[in-house]
Protein backbone atom coordinates (compact mmCIF):
# COMPACT_ATOMS: atom_id res chain seq x y z
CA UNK A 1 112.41 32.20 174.75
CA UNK A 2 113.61 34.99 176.75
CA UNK A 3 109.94 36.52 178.12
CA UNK A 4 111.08 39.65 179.68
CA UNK A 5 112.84 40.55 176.72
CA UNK A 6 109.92 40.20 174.43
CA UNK A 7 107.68 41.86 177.66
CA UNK A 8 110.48 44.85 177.15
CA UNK A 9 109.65 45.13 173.46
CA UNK A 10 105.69 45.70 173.85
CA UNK A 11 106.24 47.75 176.60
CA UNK A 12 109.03 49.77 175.42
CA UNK A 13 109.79 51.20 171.92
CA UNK A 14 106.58 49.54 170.44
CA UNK A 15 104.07 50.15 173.06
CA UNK A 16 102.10 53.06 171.12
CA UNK A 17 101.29 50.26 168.11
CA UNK A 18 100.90 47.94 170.83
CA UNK A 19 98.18 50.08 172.85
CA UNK A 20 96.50 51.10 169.60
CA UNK A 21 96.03 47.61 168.58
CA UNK A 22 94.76 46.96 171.99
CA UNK A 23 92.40 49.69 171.82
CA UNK A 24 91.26 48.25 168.29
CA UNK A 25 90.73 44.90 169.63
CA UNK A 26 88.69 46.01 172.28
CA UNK A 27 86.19 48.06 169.93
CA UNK A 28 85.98 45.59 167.17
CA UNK A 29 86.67 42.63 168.98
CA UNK A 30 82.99 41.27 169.99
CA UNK A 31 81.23 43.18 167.07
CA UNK A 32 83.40 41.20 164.47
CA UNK A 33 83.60 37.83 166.76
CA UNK A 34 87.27 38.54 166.46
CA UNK A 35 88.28 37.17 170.15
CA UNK A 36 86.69 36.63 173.30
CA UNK A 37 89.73 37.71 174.88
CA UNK A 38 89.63 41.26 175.60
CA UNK A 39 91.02 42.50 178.77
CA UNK A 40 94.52 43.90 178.97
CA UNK A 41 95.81 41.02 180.77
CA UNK A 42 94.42 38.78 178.42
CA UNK A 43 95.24 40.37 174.84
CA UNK A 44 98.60 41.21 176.84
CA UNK A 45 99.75 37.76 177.45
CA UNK A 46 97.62 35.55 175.04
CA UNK A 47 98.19 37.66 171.90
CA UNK A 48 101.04 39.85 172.31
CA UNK A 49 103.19 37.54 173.95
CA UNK A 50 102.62 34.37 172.20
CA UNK A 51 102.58 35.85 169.29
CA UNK A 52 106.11 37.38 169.51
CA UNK A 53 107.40 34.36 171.11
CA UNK A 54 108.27 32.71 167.93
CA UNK A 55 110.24 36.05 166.51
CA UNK A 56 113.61 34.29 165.94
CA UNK A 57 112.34 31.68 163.76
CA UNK A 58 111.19 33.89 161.21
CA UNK A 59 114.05 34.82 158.79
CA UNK A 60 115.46 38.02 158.16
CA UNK A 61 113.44 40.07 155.65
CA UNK A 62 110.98 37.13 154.71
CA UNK A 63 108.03 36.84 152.75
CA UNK A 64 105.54 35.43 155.16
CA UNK A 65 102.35 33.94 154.83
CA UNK A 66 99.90 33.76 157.35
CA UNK A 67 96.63 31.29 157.10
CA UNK A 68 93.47 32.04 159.43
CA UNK A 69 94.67 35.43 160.33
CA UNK A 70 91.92 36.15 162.36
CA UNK A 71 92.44 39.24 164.57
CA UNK A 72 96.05 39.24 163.64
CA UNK A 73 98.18 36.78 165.27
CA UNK A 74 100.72 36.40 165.15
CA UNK A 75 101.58 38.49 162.25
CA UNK A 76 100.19 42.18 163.41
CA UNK A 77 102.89 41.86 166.51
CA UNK A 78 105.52 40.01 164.86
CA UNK A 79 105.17 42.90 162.47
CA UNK A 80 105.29 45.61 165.13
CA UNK A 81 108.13 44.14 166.53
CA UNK A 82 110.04 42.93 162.61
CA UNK A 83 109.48 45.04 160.21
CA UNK A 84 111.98 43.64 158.21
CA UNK A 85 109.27 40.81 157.59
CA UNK A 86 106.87 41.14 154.68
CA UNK A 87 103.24 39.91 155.53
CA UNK A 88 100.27 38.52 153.56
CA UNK A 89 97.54 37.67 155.63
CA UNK A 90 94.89 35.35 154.36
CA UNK A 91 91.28 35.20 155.68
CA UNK A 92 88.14 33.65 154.88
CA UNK A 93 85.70 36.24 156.67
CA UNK A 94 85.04 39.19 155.44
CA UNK A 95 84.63 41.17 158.16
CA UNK A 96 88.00 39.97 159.72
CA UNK A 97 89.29 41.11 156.67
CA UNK A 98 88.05 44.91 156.93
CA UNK A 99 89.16 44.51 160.94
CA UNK A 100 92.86 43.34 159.55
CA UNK A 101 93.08 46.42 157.14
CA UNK A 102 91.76 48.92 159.82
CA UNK A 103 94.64 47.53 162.46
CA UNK A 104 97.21 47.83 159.38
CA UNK A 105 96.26 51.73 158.29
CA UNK A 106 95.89 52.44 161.89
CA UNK A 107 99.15 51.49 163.15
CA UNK A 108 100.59 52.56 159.84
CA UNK A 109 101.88 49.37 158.72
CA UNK A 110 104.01 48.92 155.49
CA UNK A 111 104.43 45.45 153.60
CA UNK A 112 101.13 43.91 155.02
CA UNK A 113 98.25 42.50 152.38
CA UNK A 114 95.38 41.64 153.62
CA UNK A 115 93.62 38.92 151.50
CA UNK A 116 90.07 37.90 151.70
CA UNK A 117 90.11 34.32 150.23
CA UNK A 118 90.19 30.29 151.68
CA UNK A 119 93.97 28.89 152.15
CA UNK A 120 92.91 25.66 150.43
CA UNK A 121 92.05 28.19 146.88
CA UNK A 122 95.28 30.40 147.22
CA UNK A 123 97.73 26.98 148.20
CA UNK A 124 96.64 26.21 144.36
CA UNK A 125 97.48 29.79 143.12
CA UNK A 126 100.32 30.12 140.85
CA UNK A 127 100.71 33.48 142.04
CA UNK A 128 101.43 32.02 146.17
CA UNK A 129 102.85 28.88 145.18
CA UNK A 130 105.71 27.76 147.51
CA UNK A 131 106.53 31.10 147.07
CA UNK A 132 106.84 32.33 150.76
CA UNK A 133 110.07 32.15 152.99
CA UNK A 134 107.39 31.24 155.95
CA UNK A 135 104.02 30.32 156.56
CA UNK A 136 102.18 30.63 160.31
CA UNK A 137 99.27 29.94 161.73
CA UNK A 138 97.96 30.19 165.23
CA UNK A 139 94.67 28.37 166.68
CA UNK A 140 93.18 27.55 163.24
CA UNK A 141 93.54 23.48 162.85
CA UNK A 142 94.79 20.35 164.47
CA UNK A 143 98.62 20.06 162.84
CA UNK A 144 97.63 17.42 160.27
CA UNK A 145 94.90 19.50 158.69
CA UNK A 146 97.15 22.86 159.52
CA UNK A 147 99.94 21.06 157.46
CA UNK A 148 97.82 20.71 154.54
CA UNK A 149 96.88 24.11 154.45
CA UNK A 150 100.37 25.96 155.20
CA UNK A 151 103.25 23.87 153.63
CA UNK A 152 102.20 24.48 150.06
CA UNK A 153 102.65 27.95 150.51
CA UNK A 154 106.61 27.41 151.40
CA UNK A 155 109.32 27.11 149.19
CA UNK A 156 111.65 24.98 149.80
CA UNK A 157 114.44 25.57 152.55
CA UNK A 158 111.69 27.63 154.02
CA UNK A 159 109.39 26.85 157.53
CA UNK A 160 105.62 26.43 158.01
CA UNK A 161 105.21 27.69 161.81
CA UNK A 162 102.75 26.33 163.87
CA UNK A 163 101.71 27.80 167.36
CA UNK A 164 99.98 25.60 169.27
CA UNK A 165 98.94 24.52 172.94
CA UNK A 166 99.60 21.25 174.53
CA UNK A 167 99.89 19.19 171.47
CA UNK A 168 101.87 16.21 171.73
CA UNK A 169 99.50 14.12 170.26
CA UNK A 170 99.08 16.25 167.12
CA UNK A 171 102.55 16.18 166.85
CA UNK A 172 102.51 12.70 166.93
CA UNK A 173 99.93 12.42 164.13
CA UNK A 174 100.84 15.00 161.92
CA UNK A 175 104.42 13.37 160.71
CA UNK A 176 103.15 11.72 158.33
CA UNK A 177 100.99 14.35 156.92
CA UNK A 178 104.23 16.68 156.90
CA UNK A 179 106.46 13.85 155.23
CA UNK A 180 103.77 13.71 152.54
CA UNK A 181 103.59 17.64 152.28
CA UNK A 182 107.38 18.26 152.02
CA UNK A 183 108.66 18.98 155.28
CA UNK A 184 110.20 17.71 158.17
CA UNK A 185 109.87 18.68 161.84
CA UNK A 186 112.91 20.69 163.17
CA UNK A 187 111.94 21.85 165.86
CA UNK A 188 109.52 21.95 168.93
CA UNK A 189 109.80 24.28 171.21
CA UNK A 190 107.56 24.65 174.38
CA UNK A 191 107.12 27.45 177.01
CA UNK A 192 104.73 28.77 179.72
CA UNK A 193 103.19 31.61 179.54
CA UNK A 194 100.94 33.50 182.58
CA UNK A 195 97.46 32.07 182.80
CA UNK A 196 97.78 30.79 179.14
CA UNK A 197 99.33 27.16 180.20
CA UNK A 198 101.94 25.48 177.90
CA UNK A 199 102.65 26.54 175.11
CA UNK A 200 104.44 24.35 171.75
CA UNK A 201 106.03 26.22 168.30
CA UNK A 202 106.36 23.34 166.04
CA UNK A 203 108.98 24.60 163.49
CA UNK A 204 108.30 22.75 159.85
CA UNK A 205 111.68 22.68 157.51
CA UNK A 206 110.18 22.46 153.54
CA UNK A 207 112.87 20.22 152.29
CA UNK A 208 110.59 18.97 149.16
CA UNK A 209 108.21 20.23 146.50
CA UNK A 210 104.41 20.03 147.56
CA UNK A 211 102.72 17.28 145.40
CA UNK A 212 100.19 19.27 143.08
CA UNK A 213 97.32 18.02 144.19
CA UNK A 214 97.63 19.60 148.23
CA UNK A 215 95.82 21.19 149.35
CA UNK A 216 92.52 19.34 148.73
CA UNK A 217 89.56 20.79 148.88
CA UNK A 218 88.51 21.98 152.81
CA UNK A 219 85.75 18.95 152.91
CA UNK A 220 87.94 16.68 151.63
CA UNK A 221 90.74 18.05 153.91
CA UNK A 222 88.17 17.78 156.67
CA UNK A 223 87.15 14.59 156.43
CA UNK A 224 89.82 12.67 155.00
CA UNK A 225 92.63 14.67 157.21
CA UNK A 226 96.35 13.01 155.94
């Protein structure tokens, strides 16, 4: 990862989108229990950074899934950043939801769906299917569980990417849940970033179907993980 290039890139061309969407975290953030981190330092480094950090794994002009959306990461920067990259973000909370759609009119954003629905219900959907080039998440699961809810969303030759902490362990016990799912670990890549610790992308290759019945329901998922 080459941090002052990706540092350049929110600070240079992009940094209008980038400053609005800081602005927008800021107002909404608390009132829609979006994030608890708020100051520029924070939403610099922890959001904006990490988020773009993963950039080069996402291929050219893919459909890309994102589970948990949240506040927007990683998708809203990788967006900034790629908009070659088509984006359908899927979240459970409504109010996240109307927060997701502001940040997209706002900043203007074209080839972003926002969708207010569970990952488990839409990984059984016909209609998003293994039919996504990539699937991310960020801070939503332990890998196992995160696996579940991601891979069926991939079609094959395509990569569930997770963004994680310090994870070694999860790593550990998530292979089998990914062998199960259809994929294969391909990568792992870790980093530091500034007053965020280390840092782990854990690029999934889909080389297999999904079986049919994954994802399971999320108390099943829950407490049954694979």
């Amino acid at each position: 990862m080459d941090e002052q290039r990706l540092k350049d890139l929110i600070g240079g061309e992009y940094s209008e989108k980038f400053t609005l969407y800081k602005e927008l975290l800021q107002e909404y953030g608390k009132m829609f229990n979006i994030t608890s981190v708020l100051d520029d330092g924070g939403i610099f480094y922890r959001h904006f950074l990490d988020s773009i950090a993963g950039e080069e794994y996402f291929f050219g002009g893919a459909d890309v899934a994102e589970v948990g959306s949240g506040g927007g990461f990683p998708s809203i920067p990788l967006k900034i950043i790629r908009d070659d990259l088509k984006f359908t973000l899927m979240e459970s909370t409504g109010k996240k939801c109307a927060f997701l759609q502001t940040v997209v009119d706002k900043l203007g954003l074209n080839g972003v769906q926002v969708l207010n629905v569970r990952a488990e219900d839409a990984g059984r959907d016909e209609r998003y299917r293994q039919k996504f080039g990539v699937c991310c998440a960020r801070a939503v699961a332990r890998l196992n569980v995160l696996a579940e809810y991601c891979l069926p969303f991939v079609e094959e030759g395509g990569r569930f990417i997770a963004y994680k902490g310090d994870c070694a362990d999860e790593i550990t016990g998530a292979k089998n849940a990914i062998k199960i799912l259809g994929g294969e670990i391909e990568d792992i890549v870790e980093y530091n970033l500034q007053n965020c610790g280390k840092r782990t992308l854990v690029i999934v290759r889909k080389i297999a179907p999904t079986p049919f019945k994954y994802p399971r329901g999320n108390a099943k998922v829950k407490k049954n993980p694979l």
